[in-house]
Protein backbone atom coordinates (compact mmCIF):
# COMPACT_ATOMS: atom_id res chain seq x y z
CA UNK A 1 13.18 -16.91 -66.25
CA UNK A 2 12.63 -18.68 -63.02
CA UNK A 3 8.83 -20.79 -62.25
CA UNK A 4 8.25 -18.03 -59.62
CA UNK A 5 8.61 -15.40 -62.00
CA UNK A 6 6.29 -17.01 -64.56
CA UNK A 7 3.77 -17.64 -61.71
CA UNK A 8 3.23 -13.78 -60.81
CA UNK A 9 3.61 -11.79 -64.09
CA UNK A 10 0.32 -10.64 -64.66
CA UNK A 11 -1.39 -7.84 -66.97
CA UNK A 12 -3.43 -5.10 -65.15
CA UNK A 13 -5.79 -3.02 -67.00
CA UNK A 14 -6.56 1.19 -66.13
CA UNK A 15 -8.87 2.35 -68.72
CA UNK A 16 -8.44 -0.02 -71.41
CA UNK A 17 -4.61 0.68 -71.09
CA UNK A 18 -2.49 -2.71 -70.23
CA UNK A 19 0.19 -2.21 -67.43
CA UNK A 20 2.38 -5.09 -66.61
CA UNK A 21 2.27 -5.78 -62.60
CA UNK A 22 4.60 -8.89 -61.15
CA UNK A 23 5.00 -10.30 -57.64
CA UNK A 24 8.29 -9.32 -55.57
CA UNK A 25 9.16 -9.42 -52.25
CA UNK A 26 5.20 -10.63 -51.32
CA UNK A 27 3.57 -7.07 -53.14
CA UNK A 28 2.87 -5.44 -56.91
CA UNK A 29 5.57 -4.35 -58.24
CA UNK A 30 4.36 -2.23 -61.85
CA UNK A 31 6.36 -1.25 -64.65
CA UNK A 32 6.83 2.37 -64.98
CA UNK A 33 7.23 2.91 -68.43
CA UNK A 34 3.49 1.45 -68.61
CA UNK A 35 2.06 3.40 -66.13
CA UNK A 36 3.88 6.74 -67.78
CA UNK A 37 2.29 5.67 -71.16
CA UNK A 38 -1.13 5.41 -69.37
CA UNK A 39 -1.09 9.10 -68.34
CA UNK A 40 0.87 11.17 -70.63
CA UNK A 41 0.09 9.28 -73.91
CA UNK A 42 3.34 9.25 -74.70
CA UNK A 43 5.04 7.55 -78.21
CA UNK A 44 7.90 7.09 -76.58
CA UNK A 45 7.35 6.11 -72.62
CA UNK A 46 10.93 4.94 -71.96
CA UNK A 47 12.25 8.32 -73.25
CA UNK A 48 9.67 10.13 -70.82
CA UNK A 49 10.70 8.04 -67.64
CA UNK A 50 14.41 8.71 -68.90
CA UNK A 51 13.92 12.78 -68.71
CA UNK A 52 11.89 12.25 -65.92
CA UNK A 53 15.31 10.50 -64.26
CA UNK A 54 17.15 13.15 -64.65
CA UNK A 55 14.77 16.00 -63.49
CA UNK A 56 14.41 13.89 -60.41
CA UNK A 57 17.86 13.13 -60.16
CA UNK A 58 18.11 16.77 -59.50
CA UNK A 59 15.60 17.01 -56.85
CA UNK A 60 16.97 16.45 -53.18
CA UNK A 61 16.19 12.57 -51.84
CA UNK A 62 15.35 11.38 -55.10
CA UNK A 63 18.51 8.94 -54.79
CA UNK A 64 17.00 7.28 -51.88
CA UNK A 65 13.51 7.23 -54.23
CA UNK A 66 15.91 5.71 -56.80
CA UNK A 67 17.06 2.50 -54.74
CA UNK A 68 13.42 1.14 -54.48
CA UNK A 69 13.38 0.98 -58.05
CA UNK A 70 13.57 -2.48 -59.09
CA UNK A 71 14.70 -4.49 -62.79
CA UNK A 72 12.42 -6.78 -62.53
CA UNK A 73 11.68 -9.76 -65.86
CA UNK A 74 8.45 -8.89 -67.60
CA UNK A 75 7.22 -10.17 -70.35
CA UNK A 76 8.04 -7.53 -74.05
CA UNK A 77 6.10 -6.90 -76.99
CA UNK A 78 8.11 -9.53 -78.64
CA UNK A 79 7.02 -12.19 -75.91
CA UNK A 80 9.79 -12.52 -74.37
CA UNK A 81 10.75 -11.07 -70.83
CA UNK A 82 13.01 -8.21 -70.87
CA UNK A 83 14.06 -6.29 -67.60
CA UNK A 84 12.27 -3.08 -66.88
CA UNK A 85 12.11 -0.65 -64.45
CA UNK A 86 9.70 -1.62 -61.90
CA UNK A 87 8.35 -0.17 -58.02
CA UNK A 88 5.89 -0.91 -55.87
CA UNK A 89 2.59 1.03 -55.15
CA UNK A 90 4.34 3.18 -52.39
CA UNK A 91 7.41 4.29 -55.01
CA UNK A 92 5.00 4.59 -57.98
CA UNK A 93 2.59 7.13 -56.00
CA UNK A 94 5.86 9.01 -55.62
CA UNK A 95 6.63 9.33 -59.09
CA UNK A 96 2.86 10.17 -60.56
CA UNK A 97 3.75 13.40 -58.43
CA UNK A 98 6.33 14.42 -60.80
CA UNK A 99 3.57 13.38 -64.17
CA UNK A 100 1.48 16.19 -64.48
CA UNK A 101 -1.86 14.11 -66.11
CA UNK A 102 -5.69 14.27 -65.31
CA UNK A 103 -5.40 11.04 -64.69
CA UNK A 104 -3.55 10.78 -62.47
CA UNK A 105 -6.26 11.26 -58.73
CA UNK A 106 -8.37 8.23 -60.68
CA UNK A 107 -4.97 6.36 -61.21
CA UNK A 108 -4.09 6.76 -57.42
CA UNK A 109 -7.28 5.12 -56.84
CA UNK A 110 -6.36 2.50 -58.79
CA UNK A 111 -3.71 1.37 -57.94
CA UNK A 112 -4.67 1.67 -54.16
CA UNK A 113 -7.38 -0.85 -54.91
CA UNK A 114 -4.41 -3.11 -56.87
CA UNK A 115 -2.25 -2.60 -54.05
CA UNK A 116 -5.42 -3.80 -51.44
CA UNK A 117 -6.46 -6.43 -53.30
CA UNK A 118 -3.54 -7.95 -53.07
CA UNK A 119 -2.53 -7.66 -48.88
CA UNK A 120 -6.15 -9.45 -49.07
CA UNK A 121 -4.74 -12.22 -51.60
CA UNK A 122 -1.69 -13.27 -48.73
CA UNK A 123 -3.99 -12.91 -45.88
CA UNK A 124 -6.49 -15.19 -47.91
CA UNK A 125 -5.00 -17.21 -51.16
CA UNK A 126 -8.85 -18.25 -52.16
CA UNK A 127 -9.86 -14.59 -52.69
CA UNK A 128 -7.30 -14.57 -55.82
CA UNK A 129 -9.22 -18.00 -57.13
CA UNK A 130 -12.31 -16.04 -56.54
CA UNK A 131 -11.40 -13.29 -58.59
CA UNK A 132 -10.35 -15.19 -61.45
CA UNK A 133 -13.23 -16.43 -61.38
CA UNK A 134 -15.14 -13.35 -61.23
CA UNK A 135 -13.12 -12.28 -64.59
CA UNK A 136 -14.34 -15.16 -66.67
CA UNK A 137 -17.88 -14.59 -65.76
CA UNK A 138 -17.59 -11.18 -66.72
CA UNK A 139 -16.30 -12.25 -69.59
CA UNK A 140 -19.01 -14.65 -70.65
CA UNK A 141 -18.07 -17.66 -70.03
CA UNK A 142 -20.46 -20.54 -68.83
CA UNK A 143 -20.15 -21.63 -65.06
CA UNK A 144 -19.38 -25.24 -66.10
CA UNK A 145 -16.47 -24.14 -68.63
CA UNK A 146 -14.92 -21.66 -65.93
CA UNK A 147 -14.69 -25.05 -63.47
CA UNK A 148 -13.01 -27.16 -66.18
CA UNK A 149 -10.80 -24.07 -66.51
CA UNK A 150 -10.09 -23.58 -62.57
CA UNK A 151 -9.51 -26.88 -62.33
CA UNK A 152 -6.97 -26.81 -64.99
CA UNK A 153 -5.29 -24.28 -62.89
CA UNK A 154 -4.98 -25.91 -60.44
CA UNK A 155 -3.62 -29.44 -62.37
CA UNK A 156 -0.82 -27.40 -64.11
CA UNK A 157 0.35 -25.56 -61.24
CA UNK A 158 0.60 -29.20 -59.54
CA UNK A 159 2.73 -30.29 -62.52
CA UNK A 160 5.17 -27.47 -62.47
CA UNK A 161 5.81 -27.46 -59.17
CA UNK A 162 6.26 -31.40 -59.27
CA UNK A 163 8.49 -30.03 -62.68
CA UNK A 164 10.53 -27.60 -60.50
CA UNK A 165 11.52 -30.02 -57.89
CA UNK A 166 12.68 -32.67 -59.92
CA UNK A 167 15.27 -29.69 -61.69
CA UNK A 168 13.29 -28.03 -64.40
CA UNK A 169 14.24 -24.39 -64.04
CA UNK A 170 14.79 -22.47 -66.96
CA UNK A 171 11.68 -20.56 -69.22
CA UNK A 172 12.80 -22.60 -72.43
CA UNK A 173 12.57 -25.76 -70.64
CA UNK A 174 9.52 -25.24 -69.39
CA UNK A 175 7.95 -24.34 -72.68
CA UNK A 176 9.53 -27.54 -74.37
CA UNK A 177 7.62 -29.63 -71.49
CA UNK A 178 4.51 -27.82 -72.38
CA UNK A 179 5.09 -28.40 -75.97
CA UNK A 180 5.93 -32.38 -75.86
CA UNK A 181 2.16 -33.21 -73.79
CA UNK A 182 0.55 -30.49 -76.38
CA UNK A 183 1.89 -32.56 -79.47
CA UNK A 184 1.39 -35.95 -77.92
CA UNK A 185 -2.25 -35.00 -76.76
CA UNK A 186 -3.50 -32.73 -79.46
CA UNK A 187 -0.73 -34.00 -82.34
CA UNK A 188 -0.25 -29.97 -82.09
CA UNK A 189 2.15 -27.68 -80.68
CA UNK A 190 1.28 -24.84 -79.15
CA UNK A 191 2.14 -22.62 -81.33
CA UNK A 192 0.87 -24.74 -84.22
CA UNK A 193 -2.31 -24.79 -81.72
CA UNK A 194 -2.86 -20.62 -81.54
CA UNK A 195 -2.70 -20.27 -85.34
CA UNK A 196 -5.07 -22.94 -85.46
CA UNK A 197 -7.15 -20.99 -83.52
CA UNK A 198 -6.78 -17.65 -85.37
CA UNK A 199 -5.10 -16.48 -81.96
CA UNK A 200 -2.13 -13.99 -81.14
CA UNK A 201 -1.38 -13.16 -77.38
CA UNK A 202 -4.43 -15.03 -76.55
CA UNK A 203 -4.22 -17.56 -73.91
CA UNK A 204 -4.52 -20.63 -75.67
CA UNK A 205 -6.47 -22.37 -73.26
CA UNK A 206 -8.99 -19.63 -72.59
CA UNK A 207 -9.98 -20.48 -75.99
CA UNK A 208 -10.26 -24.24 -75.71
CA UNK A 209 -13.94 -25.82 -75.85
CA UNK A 210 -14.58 -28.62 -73.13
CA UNK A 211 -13.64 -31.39 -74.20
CA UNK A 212 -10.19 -29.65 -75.28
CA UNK A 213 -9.73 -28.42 -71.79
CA UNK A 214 -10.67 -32.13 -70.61
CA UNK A 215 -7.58 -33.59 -72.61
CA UNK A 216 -5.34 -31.02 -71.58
CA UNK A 217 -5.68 -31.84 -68.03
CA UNK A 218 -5.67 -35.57 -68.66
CA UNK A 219 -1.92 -34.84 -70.21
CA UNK A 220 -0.77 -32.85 -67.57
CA UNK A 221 -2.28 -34.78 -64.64
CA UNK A 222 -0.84 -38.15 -66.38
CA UNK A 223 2.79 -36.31 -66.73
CA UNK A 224 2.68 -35.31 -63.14
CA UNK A 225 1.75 -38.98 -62.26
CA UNK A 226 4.55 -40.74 -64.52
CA UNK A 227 7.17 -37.81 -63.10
CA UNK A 228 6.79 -38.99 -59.87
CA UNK A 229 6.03 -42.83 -60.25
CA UNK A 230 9.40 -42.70 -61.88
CA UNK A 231 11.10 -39.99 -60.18
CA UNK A 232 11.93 -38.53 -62.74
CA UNK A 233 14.94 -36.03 -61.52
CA UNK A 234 15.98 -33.65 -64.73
CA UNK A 235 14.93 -32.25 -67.83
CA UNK A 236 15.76 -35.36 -70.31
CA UNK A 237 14.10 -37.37 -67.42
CA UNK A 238 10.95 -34.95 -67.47
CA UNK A 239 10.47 -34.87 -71.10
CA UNK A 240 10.69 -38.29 -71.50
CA UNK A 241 7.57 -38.39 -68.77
CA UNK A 242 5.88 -35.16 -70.96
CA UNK A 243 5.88 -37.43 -73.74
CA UNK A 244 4.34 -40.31 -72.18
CA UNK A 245 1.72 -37.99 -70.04
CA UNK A 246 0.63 -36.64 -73.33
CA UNK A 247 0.33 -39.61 -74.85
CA UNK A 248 -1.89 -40.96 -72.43
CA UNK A 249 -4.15 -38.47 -73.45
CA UNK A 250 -3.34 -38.87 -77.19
CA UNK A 251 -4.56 -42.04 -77.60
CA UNK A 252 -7.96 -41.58 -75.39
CA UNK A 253 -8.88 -38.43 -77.73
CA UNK A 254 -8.15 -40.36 -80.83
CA UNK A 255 -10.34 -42.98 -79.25
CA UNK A 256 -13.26 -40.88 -78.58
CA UNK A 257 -12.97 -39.16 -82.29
CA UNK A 258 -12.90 -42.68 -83.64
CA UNK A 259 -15.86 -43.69 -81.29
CA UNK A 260 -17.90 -40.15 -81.73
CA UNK A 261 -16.77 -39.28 -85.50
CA UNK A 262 -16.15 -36.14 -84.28
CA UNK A 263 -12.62 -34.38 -83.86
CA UNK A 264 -11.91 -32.76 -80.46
CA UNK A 265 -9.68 -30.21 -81.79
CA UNK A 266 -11.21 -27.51 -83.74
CA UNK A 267 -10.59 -24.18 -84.78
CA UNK A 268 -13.71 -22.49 -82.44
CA UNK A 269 -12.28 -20.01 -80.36
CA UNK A 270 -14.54 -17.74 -77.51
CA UNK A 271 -14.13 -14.73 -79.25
CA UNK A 272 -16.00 -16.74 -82.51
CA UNK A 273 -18.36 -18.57 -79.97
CA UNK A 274 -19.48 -15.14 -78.25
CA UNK A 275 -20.24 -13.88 -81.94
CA UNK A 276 -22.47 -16.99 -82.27
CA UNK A 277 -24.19 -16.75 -79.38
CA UNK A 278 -24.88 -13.31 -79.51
CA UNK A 279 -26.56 -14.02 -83.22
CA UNK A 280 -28.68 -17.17 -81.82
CA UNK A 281 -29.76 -14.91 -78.63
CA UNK A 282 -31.04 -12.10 -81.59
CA UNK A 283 -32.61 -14.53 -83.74
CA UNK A 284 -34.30 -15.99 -80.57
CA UNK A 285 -35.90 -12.37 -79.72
CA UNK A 286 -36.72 -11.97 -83.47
């Protein structure tokens, strides 16, 4: 899987229902079998969209309904990105005709906003930072956390575009990179990391306290710094410079936790912390 494909896969939500959305060709494009689970409640959505196929198929100008329908990488059940079939909000409006579903009028809307919110995205790249931002509020998390966070953003997408340059361009690759500044700065892998954490699909890092988000930049803003003070041009090259970035870290959180007495990484995630807030907020009022 390319950087650019990585970069745009998203998860958009209709009524509690996840539908996976990904950038192509500068617009949304959604995956079908999703959106056909969202509003029949089907078991088995790819068998739906399959039937549907055919009763299209025999419906005149459906072939030329057919060709916008794009395989597109998103990412599976299993975690791993699997081509599906995909179409943008103009193709997708076509097919909810053929789905008879109340929801479909409230899914139009939808995905009109989706579709909106994006043409205002490419005419204006900070109203995307914006909304992400908007999202983390809503979820609860504390204006000072949510900069750390944006500006963590910000520092990774700086290292992975300094990562795709210098010839990192496969998915594996980029998760071994990842994985070398998590064990040097954290002496934990990622995956080692989640389960730490008590986490599943959960983005790791929207579970991180400060001072964990702190030391995760401080990795990846020291690989991105070694990379190109050395120029480093492959993948041996760049993991060689993921190990070093990390370890620059490394060593500064083992030297607070010697200096403090207290270890940086810890098992708190913000689904626990939101539990403990809520019970010092009703203790508070009692």
């Amino acid at each position: 899987m390319t950087k650019e494909i990585q970069k745009h896969s998203k998860i958009a939500i209709f009524k509690g229902k996840e539908i996976r959305k990904t950038i192509h060709n500068e617009e949304w494009f959604f995956s079908i079998t999703d959106i056909i689970q969202v509003l029949t409640d089907s078991t088995n959505s790819r068998r739906y969209w399959s039937d549907l196929k055919i009763k299209l198929s025999e419906n005149e100008g459906f072939t030329q309904l057919y060709e916008k329908i794009v395989h597109l990488k998103l990412i599976a059940p299993d975690g791993k990105m699997r081509e599906t079939d995909t179409a943008n909000t103009e193709t997708i409006f076509r097919v909810i005709q053929s789905i008879p579903s109340p929801k479909a009028e409230p899914f139009k809307r939808w995905l009109a906003k989706v579709g909106y919110e994006r043409i205002q995205e490419i005419e204006d790249p900070e109203l995307a930072t914006k909304r992400t931002r908007a999202i983390y509020k809503a979820k609860g998390y504390p204006d000072s956390w949510i900069e750390k966070r944006m500006r963590g953003i910000a520092i990774r997408e700086n290292l992975t575009n300094e990562w795709e340059k210098r010839g990192v361009k496969e998915k594996n690759e980029y998760a071994i990179l990842t994985a070398e500044i998590s064990k040097a700065t954290f002496g934990l892998m990622p995956s080692e990391y989640k389960k730490l954490k008590s986490l599943q699909k959960e983005n790791l890092r929207d579970h991180m306290s400060d001072l964990e988000l702190i030391f995760s930049m401080l990795g990846e803003a020291s690989t991105t710094e070694i990379a190109v003070q050395k120029n480093a041009k492959d993948f041996t090259e760049n993991k060689k410079a993921a190990k070093e970035g990390g370890s620059v870290a490394g060593r500064a959180r083992k030297d607070l936790e010697e200096k403090s007495g207290r270890k940086v990484v810890t098992s708190s995630n913000f689904l626990n912390q939101i539990s403990k807030d809520q019970e010092i907020e009703l203790i508070e009022k009692e």
